[in-house]
Structures are given as structure tokens and as C-alpha cells.
N, C-alpha and C. Protein backbone atom coordinates (compact mmCIF):
# COMPACT_ATOMS: atom_id res chain seq x y z
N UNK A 1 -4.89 10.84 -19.69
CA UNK A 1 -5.06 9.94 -20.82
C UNK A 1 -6.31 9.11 -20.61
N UNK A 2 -6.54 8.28 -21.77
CA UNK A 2 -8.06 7.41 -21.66
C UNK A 2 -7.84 6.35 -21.35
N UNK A 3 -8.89 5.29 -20.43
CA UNK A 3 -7.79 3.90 -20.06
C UNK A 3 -7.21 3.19 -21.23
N UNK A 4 -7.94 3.45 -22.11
CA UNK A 4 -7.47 2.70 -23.29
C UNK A 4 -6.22 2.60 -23.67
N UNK A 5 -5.66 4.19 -23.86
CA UNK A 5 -4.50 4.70 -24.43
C UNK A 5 -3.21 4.44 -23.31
N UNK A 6 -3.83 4.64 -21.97
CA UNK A 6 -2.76 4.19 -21.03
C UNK A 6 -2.53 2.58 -21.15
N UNK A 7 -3.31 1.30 -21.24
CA UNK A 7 -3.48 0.51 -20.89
C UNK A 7 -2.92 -0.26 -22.45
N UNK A 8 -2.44 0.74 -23.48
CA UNK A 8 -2.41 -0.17 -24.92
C UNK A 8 -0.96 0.25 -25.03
N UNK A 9 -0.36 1.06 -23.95
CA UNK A 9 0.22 1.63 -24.30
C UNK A 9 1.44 2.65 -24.19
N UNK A 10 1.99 3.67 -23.41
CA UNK A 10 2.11 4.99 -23.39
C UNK A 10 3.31 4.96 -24.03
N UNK A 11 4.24 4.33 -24.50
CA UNK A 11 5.47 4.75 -25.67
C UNK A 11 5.05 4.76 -26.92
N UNK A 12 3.73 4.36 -27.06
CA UNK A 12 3.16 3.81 -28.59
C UNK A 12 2.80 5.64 -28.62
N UNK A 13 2.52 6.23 -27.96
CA UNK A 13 1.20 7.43 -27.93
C UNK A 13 2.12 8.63 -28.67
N UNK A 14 2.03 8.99 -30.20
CA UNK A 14 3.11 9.73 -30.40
C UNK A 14 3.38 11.44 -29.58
N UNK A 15 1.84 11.52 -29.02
CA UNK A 15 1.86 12.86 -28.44
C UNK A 15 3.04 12.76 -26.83
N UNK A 16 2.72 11.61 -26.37
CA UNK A 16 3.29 11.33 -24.75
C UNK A 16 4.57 11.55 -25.37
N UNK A 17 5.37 10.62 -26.33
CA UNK A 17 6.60 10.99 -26.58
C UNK A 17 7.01 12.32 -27.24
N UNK A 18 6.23 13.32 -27.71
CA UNK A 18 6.59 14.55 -27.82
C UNK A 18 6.35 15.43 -26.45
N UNK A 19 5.61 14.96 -25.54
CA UNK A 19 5.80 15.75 -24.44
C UNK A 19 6.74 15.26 -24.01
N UNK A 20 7.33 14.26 -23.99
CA UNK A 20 8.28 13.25 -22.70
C UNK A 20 9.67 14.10 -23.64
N UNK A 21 9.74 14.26 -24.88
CA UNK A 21 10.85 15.24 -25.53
C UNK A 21 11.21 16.62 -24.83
N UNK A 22 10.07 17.36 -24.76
CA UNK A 22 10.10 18.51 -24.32
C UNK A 22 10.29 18.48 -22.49
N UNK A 23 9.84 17.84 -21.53
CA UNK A 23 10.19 17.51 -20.59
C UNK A 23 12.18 17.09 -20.28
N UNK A 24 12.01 16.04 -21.20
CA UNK A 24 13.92 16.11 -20.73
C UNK A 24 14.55 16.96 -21.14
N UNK A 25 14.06 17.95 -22.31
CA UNK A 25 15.40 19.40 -22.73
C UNK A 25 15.14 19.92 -21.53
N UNK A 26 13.72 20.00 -20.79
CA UNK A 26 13.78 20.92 -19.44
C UNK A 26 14.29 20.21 -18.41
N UNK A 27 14.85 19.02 -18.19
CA UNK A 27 15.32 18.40 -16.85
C UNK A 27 13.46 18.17 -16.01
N UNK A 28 12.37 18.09 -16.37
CA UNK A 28 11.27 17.54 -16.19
C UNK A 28 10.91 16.17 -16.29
N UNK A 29 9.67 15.90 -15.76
CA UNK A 29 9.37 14.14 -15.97
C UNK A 29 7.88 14.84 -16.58
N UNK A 30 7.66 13.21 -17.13
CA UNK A 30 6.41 13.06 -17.54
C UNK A 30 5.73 11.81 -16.78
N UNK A 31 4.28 12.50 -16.31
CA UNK A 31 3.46 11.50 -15.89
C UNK A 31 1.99 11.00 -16.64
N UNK A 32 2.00 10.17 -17.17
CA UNK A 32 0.65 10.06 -17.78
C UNK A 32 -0.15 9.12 -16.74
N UNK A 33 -1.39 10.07 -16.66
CA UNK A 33 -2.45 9.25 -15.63
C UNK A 33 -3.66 9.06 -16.17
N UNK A 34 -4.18 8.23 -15.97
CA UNK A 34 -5.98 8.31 -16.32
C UNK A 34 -6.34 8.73 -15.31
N UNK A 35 -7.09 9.77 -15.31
CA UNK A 35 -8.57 10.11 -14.27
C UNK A 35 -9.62 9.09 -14.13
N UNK A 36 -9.80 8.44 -14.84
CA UNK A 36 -10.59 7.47 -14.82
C UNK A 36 -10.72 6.09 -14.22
N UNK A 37 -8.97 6.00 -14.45
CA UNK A 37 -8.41 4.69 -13.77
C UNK A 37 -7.90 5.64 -12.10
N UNK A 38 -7.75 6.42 -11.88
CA UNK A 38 -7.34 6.82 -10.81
C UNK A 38 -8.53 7.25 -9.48
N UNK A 39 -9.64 7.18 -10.39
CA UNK A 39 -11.00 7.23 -9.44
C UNK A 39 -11.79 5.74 -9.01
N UNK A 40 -11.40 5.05 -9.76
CA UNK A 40 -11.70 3.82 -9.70
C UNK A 40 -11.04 3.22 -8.68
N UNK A 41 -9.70 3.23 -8.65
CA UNK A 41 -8.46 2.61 -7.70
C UNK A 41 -8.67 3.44 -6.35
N UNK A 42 -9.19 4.71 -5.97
CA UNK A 42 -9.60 4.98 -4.98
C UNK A 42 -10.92 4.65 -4.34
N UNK A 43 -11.52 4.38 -4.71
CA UNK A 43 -12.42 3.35 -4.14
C UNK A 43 -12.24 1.90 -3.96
N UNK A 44 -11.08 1.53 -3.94
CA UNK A 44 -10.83 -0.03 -3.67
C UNK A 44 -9.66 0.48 -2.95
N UNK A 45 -9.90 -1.25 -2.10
CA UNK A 45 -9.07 -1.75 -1.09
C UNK A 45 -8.09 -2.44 -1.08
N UNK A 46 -6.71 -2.53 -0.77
CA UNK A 46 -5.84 -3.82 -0.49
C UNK A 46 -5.68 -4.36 -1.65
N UNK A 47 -6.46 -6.20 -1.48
CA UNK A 47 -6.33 -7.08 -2.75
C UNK A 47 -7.22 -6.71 -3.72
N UNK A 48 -8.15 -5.81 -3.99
CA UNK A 48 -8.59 -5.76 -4.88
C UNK A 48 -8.43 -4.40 -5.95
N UNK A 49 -7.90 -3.71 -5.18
CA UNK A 49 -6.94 -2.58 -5.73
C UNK A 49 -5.47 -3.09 -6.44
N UNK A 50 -4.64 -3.69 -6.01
CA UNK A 50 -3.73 -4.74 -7.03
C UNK A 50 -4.61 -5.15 -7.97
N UNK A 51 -5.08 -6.33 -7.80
CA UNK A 51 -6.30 -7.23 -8.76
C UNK A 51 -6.55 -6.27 -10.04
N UNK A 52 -7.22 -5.13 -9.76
CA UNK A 52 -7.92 -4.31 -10.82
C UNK A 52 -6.44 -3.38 -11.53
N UNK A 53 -5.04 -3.03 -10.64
CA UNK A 53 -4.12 -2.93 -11.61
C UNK A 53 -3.68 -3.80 -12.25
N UNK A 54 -3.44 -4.83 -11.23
CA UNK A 54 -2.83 -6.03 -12.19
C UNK A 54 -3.54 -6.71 -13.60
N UNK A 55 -4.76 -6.03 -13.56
CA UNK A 55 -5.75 -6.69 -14.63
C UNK A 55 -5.89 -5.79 -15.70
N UNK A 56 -5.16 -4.38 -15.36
CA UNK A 56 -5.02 -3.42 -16.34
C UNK A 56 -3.68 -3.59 -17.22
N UNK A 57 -2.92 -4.22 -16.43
CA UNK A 57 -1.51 -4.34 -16.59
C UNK A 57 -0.86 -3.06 -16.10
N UNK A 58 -1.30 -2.16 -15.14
CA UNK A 58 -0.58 -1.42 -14.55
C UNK A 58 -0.14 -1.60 -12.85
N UNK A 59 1.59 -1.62 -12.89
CA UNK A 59 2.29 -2.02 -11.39
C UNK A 59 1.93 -1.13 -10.57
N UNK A 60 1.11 0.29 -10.67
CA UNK A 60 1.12 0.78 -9.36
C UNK A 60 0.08 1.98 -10.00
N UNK A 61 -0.45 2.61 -8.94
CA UNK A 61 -1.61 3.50 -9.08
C UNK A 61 -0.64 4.93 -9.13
N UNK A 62 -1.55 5.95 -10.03
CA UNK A 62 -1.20 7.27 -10.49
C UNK A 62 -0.43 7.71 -9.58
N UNK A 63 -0.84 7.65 -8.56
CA UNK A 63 -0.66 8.35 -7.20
C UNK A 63 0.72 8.28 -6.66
N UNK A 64 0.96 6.79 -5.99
CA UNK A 64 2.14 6.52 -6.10
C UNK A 64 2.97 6.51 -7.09
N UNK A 65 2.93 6.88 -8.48
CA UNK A 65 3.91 7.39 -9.03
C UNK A 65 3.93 8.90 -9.03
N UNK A 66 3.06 9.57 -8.88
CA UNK A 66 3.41 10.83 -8.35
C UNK A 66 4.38 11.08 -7.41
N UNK A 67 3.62 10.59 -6.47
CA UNK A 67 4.72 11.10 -5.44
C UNK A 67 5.94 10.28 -5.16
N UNK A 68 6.28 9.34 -6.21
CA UNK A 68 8.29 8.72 -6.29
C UNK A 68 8.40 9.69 -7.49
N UNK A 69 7.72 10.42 -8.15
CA UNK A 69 8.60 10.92 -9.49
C UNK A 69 9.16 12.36 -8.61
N UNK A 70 7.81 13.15 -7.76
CA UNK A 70 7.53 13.99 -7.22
C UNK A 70 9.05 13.98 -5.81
N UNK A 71 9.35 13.33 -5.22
CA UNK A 71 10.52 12.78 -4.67
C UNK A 71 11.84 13.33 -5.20
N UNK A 72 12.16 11.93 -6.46
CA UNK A 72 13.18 12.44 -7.32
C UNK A 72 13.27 13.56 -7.70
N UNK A 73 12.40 14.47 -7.86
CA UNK A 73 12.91 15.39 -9.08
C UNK A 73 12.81 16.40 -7.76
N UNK A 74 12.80 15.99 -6.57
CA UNK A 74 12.80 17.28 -5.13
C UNK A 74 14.23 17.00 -4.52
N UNK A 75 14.70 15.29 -4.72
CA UNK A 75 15.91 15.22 -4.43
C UNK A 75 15.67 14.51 -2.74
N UNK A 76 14.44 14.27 -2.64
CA UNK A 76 13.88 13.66 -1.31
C UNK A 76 14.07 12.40 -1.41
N UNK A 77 14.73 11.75 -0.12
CA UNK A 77 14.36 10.04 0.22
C UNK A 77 13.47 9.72 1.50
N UNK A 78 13.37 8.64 1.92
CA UNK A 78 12.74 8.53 3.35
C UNK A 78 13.76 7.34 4.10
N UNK A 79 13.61 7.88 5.51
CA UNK A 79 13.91 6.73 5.66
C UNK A 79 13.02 6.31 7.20
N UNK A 80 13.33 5.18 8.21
CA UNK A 80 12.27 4.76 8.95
C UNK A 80 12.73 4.70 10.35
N UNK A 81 11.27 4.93 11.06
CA UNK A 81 12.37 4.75 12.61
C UNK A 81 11.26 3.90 12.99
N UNK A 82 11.25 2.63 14.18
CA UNK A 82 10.71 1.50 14.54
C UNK A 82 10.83 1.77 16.39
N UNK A 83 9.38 1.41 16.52
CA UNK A 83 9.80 1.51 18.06
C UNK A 83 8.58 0.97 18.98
N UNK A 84 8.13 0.75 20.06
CA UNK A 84 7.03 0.24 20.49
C UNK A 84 5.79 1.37 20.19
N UNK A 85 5.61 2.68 20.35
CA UNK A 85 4.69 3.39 20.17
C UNK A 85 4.05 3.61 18.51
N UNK A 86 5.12 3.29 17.43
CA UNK A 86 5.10 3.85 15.88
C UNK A 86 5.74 3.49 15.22
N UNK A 87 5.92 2.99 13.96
CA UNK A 87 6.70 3.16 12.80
C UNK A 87 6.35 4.60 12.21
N UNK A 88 7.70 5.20 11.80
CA UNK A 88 7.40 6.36 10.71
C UNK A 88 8.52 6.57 10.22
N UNK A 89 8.06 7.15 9.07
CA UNK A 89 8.91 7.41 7.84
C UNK A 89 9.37 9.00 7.71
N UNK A 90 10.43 9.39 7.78
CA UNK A 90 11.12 10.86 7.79
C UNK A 90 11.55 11.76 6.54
N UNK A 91 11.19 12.19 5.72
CA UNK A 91 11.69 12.55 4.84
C UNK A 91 12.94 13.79 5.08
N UNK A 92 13.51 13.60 4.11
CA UNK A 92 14.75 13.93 4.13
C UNK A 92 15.52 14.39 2.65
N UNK A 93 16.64 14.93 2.85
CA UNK A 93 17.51 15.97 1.57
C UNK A 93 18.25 14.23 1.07
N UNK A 94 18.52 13.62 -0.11
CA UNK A 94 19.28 12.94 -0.45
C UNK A 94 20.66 13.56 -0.37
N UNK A 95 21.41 12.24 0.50
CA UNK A 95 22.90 13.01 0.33
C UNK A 95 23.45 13.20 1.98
N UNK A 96 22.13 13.43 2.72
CA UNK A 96 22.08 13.85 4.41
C UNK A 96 22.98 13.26 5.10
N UNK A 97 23.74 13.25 5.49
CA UNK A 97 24.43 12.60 6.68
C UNK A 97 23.51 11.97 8.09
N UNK A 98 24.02 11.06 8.21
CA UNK A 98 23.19 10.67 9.72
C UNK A 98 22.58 11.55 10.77
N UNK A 99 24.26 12.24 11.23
CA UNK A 99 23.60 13.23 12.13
C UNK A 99 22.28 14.40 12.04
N UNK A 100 22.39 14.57 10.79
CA UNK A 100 21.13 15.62 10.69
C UNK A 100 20.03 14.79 10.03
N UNK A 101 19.75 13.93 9.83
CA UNK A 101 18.80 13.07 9.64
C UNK A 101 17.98 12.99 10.76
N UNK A 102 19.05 12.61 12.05
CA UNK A 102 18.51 12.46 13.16
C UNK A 102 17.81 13.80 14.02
N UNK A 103 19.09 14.73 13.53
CA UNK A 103 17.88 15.97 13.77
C UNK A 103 16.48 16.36 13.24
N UNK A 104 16.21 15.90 12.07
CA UNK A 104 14.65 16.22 11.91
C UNK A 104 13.85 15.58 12.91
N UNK A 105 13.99 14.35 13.63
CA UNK A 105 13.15 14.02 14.60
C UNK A 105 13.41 15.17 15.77
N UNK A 106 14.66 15.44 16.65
CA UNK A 106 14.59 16.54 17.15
C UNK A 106 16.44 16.77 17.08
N UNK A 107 16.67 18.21 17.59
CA UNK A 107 17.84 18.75 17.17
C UNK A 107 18.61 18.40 18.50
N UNK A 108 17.64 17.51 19.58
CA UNK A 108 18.89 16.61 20.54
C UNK A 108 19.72 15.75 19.75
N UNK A 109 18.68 15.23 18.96
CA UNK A 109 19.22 13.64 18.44
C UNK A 109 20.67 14.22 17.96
N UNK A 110 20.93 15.14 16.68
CA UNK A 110 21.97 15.73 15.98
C UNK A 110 22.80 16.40 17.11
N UNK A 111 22.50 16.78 18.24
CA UNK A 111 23.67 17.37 18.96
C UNK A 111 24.30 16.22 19.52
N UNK A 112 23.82 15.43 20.34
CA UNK A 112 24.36 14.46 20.76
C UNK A 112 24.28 12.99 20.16
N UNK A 113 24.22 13.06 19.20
CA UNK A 113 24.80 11.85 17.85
C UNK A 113 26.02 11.25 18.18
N UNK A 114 25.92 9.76 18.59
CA UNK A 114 26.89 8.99 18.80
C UNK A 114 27.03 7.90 17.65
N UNK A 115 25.99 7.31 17.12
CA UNK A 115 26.05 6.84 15.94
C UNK A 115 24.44 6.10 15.91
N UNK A 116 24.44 5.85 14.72
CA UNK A 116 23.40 5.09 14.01
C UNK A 116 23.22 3.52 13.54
N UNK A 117 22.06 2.71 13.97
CA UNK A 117 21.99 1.54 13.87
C UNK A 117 21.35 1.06 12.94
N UNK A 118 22.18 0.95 12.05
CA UNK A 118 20.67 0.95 10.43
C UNK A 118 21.00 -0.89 9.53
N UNK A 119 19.58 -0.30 9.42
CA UNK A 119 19.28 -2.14 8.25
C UNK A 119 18.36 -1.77 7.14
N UNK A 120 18.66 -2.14 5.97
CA UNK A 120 17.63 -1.80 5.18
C UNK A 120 15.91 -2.28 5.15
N UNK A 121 15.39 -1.63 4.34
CA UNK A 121 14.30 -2.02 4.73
C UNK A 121 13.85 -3.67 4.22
N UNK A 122 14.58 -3.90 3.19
CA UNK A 122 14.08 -4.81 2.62
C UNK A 122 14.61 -6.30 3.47
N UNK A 123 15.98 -6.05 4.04
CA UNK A 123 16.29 -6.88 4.75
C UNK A 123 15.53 -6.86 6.55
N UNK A 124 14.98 -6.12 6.93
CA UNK A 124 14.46 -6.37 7.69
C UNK A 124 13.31 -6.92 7.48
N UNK A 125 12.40 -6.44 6.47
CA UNK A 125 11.21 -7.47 5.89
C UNK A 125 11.37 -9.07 6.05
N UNK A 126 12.52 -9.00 4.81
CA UNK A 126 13.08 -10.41 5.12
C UNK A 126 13.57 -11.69 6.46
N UNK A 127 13.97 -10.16 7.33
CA UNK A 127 14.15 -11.69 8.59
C UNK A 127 13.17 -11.37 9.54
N UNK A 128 12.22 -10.35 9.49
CA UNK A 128 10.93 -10.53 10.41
C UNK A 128 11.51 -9.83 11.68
N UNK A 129 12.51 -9.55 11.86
CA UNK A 129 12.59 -8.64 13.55
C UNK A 129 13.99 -8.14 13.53
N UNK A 130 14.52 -7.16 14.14
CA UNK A 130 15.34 -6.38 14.09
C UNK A 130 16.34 -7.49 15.05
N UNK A 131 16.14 -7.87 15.89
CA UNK A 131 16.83 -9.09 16.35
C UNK A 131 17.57 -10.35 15.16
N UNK A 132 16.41 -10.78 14.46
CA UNK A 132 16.80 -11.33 13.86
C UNK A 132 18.10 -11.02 12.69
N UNK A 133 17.19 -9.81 12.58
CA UNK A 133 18.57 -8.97 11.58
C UNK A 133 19.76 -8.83 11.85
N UNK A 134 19.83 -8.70 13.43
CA UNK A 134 20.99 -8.76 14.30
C UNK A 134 22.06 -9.85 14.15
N UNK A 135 20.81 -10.83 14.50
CA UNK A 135 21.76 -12.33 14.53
C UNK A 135 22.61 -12.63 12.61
N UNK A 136 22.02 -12.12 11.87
CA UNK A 136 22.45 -12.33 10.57
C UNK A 136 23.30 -11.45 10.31
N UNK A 137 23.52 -10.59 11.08
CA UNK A 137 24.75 -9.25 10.94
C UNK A 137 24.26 -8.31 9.80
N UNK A 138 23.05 -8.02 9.69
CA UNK A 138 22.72 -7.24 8.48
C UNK A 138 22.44 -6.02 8.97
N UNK A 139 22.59 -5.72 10.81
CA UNK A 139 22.81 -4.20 11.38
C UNK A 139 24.43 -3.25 11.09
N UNK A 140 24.10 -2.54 10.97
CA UNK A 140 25.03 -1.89 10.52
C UNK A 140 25.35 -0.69 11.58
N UNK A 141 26.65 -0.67 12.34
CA UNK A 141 26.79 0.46 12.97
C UNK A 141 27.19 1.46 12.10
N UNK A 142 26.66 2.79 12.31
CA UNK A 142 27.70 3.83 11.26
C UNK A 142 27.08 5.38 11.94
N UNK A 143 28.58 5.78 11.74
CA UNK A 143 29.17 6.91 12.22
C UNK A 143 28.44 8.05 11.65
N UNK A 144 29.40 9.45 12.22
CA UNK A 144 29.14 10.76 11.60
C UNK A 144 28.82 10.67 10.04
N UNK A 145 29.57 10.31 9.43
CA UNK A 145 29.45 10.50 7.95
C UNK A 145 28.84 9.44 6.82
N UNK A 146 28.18 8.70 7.68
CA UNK A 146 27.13 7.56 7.08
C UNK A 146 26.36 8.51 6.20
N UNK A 147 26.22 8.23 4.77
CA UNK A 147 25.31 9.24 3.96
C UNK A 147 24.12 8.41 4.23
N UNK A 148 22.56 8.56 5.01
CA UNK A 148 21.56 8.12 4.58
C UNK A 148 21.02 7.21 3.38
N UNK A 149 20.53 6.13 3.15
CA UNK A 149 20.11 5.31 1.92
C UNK A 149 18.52 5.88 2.19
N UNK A 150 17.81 6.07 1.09
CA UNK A 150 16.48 5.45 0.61
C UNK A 150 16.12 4.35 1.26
N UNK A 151 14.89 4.10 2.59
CA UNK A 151 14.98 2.80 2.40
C UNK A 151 15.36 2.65 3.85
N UNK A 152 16.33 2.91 4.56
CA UNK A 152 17.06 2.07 5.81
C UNK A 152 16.25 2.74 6.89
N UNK A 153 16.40 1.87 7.74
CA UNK A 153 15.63 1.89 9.14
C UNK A 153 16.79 2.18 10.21
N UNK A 154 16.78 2.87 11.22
CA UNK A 154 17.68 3.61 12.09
C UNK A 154 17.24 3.76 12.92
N UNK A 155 18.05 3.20 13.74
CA UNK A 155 17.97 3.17 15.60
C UNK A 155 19.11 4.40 15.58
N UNK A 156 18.52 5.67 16.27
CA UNK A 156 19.64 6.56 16.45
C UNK A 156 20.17 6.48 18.10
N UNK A 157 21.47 6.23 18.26
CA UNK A 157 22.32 6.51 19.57
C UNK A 157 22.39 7.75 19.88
N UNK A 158 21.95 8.37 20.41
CA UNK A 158 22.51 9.73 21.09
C UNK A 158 22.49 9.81 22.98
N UNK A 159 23.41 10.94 23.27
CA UNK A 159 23.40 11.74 24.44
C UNK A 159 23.54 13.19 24.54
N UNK A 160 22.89 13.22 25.40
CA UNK A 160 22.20 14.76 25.39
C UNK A 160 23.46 15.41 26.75
């Protein structure tokens, strides 16, 4: 689309809503992007990459909605593991159970799965350290059949 038409707009656009028609009889999404606005936002940084969406009135760049629509419609979540060497993020089947969650890092973790130490992400933001999270009881022990959230951070227990 043109920034214009994105930026005035995209429910107004009668064509977007005849594609966005034909997309849900197929169980599809629709993404409308500017090329224009999406070359621009890659050449900026940090605060000034917000700044120039926020001044478009758009919450987030093409991109990242690609890849959350791109997600959903794969049936993928993430979730996070924290440790002195890395943070990283694991993707994963929505629906996963703990134990094999823990196997994508390796298939010890899932054999010898004793349980999982999880906090969401947003609450760990909030109290600044996994300790802290502790002291507020917002860790969560959980078992074999903990379904994975979107989102939670996991200390996995295992023995090998």
C-alpha cells in the first residue's frame, strides 16, 4: 500500500476489505504493508524508529507484524530461557507440554524432566530479577503436563 492509504486508513480501503473477505473464507490473514514505510523504519534505530511510527500513527513496523501473524497462522509460540551465558527465545508447537519444550533445547532435558520453573514474561519485567519474582510468589512450579504459555520464561529441572 502507499503511506498515505496505510496511514488514513486500512478499513476505509474498499479493496483491503475485499481481500481481507477472501482471506477469511480461506482461513488466511491479511497484511497490508507499505514498502515505503518499511524501508524507511529499517534504517532507523531504537527511539527514533518508534518516534517515526508513532508519528505515522502506526504501533509496530511491517515486519513485526509479519512474523506474529506468520506465528499464528503456523500455530507457533516462544518461550524464554535466562541464564548467565544468554537469554533466548525457543520456538515451539502451541499446545506443547513442558517436557518436550524442554527437549528442543536438548532431548536430555525431556528424558530426564523433573519439572519446570516458569514466570511470565511480563511479570518478570515487572519485578526486575527472577529472585525477586520469587519473593512475590509469581514462580510457578509445574509438572509433566504444564501446557507451555506464549511468553513464560523456564528454568527447566532435569536429571539425566
Amino acid at each position: 500500500m502507499s503511506e498515505e492509504h496505510l496511514a488514513t486508513g486500512v478499513s476505509d480501503n474498499p479493496y483491503v476489505r475485499e481481500v481481507e473477505e477472501i482471506a477469511a473464507g480461506e482461513g488466511s490473514e491479511v497484511l497490508p504493508i507499505s514498502a515505503k514505510i518499511e524501508e524507511d523504519v529499517a534504517e532507523l534505530d531504537g527511539p527514533e524508529k518508534l518516534a517515526f511510527l508513532e508519528e505515522l500513527g502506526i504501533p509496530e513496523s511491517g515486519l513485526d507484524r509479519l512474523v506474529k501473524k506468520s506465528y499464528k497462522l503456523l500455530g507457533l509460540i516462544s518461550y524464554l530461557t535466562a541464564g548467565e551465558p544468554e537469554v533466548r527465545a525457543w520456538t515451539i508447537t502451541k499446545g506443547m507440554k513442558a517436557p518436550q519444550a524442554a527437549g528442543k533445547i536438548h532431548t536430555d532435558f525431556e528424558k530426564g524432566f523433573i519439572r519446570a520453573e516458569v514466570v511470565s514474561y511480563d511479570d518478570l519485567m515487572a519485578c526486575g530479577s527472577m529472585t525477586a519474582a520469587k519473593e512475590k510468589g509469581l514462580v510457578r512450579s509445574e509438572g509433566k503436563e504444564y501446557v507451555v504459555a506464549d511468553g513464560d520464561v523456564i528454568l527447566f529441572r532435569f536429571n539425566v
